[in-house]
Protein backbone atom coordinates (compact mmCIF):
# COMPACT_ATOMS: atom_id res chain seq x y z
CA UNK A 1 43.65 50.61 -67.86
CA UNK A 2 47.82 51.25 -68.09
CA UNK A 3 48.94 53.88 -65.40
CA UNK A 4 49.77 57.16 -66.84
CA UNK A 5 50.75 59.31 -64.39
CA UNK A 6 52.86 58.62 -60.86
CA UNK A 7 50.45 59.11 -57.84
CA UNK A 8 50.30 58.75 -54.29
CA UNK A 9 47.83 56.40 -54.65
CA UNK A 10 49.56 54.40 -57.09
CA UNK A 11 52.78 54.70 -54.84
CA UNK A 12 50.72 53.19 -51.73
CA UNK A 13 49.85 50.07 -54.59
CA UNK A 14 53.74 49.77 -55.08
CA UNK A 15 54.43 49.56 -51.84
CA UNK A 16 56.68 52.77 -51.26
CA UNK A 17 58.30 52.52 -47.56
CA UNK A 18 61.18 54.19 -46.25
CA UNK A 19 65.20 52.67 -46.20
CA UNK A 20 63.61 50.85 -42.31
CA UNK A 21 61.82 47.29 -42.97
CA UNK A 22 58.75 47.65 -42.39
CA UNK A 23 58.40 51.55 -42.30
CA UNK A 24 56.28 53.25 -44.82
CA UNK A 25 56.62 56.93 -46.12
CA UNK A 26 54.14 58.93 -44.51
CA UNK A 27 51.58 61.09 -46.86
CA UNK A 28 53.76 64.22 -45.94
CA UNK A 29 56.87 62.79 -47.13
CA UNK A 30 55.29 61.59 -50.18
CA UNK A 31 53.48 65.67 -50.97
CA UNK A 32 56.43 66.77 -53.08
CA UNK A 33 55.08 63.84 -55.52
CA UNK A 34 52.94 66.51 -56.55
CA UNK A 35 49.22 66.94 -57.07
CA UNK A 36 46.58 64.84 -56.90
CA UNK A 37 46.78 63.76 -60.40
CA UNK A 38 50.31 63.09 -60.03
CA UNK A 39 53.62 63.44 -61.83
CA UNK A 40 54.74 62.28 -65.63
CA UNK A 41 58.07 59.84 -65.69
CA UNK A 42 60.02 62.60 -66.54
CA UNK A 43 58.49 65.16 -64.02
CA UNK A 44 59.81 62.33 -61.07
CA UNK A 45 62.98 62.20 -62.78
CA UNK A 46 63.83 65.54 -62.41
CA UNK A 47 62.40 65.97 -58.91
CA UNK A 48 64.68 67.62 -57.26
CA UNK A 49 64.94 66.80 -52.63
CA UNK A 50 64.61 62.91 -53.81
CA UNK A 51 66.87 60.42 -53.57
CA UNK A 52 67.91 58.85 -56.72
CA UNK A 53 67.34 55.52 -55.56
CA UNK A 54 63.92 56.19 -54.50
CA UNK A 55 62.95 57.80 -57.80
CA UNK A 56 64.62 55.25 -59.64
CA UNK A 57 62.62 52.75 -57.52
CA UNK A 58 59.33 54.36 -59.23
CA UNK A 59 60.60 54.39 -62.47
CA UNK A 60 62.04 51.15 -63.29
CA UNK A 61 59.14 49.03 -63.46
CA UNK A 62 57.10 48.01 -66.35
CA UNK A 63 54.54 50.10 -66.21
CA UNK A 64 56.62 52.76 -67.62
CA UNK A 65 59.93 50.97 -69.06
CA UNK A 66 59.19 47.79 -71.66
CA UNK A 67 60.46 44.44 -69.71
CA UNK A 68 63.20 44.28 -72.84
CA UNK A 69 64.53 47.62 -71.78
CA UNK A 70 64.80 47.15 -68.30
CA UNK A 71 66.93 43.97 -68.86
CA UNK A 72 68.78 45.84 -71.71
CA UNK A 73 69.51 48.79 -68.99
CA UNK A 74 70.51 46.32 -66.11
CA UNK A 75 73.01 45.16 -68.80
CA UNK A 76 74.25 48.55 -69.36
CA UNK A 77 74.86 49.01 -65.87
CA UNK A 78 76.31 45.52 -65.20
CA UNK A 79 78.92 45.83 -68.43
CA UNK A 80 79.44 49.51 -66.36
CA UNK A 81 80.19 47.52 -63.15
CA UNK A 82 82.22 44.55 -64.70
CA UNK A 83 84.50 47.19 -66.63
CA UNK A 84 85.59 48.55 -63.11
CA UNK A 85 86.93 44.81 -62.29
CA UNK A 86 90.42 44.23 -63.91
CA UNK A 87 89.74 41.21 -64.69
CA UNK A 88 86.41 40.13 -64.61
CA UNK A 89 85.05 36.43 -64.12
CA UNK A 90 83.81 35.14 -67.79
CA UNK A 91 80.66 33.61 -66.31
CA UNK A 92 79.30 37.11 -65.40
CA UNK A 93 80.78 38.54 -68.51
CA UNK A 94 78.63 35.54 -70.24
CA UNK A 95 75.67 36.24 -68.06
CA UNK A 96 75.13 39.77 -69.23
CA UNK A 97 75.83 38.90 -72.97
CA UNK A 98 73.20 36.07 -72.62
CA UNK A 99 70.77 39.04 -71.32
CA UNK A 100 71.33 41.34 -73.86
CA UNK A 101 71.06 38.53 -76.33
CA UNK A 102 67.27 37.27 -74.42
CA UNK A 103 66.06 40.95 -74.39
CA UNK A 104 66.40 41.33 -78.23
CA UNK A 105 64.96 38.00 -78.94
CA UNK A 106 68.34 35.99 -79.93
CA UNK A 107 68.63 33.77 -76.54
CA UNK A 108 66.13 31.60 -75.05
CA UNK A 109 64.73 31.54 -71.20
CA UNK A 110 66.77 28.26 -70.64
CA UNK A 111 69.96 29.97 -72.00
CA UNK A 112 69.50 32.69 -69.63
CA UNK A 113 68.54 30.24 -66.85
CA UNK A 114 71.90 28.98 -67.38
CA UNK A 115 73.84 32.20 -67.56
CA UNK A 116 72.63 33.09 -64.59
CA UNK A 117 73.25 30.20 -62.43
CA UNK A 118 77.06 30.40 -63.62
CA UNK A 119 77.38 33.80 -62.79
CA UNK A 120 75.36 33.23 -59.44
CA UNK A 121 77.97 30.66 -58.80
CA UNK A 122 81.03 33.31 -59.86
CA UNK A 123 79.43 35.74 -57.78
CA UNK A 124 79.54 33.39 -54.94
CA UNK A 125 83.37 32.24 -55.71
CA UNK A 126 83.89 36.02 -55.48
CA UNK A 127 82.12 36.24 -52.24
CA UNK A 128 84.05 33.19 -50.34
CA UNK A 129 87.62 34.73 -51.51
CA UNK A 130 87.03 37.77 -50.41
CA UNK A 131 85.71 36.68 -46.89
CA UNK A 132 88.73 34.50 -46.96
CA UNK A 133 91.18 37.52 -47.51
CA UNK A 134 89.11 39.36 -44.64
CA UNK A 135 89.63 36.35 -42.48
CA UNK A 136 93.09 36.53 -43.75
CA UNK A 137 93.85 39.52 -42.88
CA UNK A 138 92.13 39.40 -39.42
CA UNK A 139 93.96 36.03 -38.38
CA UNK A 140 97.20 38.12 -39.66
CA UNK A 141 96.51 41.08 -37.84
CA UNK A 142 95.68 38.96 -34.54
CA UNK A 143 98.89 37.05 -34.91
CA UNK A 144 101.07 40.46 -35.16
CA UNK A 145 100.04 41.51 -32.07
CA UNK A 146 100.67 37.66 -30.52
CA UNK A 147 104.06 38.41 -31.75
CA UNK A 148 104.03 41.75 -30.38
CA UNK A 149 103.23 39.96 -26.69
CA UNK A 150 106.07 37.84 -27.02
CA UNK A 151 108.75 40.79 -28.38
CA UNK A 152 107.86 42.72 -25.36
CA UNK A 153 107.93 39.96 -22.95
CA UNK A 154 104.48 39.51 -22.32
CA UNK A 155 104.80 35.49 -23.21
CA UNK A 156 107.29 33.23 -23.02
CA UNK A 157 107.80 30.16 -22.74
CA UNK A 158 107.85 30.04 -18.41
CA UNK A 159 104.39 31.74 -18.88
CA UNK A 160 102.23 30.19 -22.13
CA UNK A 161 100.14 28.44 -20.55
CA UNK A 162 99.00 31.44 -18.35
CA UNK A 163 98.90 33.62 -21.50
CA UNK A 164 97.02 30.86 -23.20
CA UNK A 165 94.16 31.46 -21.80
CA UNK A 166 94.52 35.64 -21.56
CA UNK A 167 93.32 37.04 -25.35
C-alpha cells in the first residue's frame, strides 16, 4: 500500500534524528507533524517552526516525488550551483546534462556512470586546489611573521639556531 499521508510513525520508518549522529527527535519534537493521521506533502511544506532542511528531508523521497523528478530537481539545483562558479569545470557541467538527459529517458545508466565519475574526479581537482591555496596561504601567513621576527630583531644570524627551534 503507497504512503499517503506524512506520520510520525512513518517518520520513525525513515529514520528522522536530529542534526547529532546518532540522536533521534523525540515524539514531542516531532507533535507539530500534526495528528495522528498525519500531514499531506503540501501541509509539511508549509509548516511553519521547521527547518527547511528537515522538511525537505521528508519530502524528497520517492514516495512522494517520481525518481525522474528528483534527479530532474537535483539538476535544477546543481545548474543553480554551477551558474554561481565563473567558470565552471565541463565535467560537472557534463555530469548534470547527462542527468537530465537519464531522467527523461535519452542517456543510459553507463553514460551516467561515467558522468559521474568525471565530475567526482573534477570535484576532487577542486577540492585539492583549494586545500592547496589554504595551505598556501597558511605557509604565507607563517612566513610573514618569520619575517616579522627577523625585522624586529628577534633572529639573526648570531641567534638561528636558538630561534630554530622556538615557533
Amino acid at each position: 500500500m503507497a504512503v499517503t499521508r506524512i506520520t510520525i510513525p512513518y517518520l520513525r520508518q525513515r529514520g528522522a534524528c536530529c542534526s547529532r549522529p546518532g540522536e533521534r527527535y523525540s515524539d514531542y519534537a516531532l507533535a507539530p507533524l500534526g495528528p495522528p493521521e498525519g500531514l499531506t506533502t503540501i501541509e509539511v511544506c508549509d509548516l511553519a517552526g521547521i527547518p527547511a532542511a528537515d522538511r525537505l528531508w521528508v519530502l524528497l523521497h520517492e514516495d512522494w516525488i517520481p525518481a525522474a523528478e528528483l534527479r530532474l530537481l537535483a539538476c535544477w539545483w546543481a545548474r543553480g550551483a554551477l551558474a554561481l562558479v565563473g567558470t565552471p569545470d565541463p565535467r560537472s557541467v557534463a555530469a548534470v546534462e547527462t542527468a537530465e538527459r537519464f531522467a527523461i529517458g535519452l542517456s543510459t545508466l553507463e553514460e551516467l556512470a561515467a558522468a559521474w565519475a568525471a565530475a567526482r574526479d573534477a570535484a576532487w581537482a577542486a577540492a585539492c586546489a583549494a586545500a592547496c591555496a589554504a595551505a598556501c596561504s597558511a605557509a604565507c601567513a607563517a612566513q610573514l611573521a618569520d619575517v616579522r621576527r627577523v625585522l624586529v630583531g628577534e633572529w639573526t644570524a648570531e641567534n638561528y639556531l636558538e630561534c630554530r627551534s622556538t615557533p
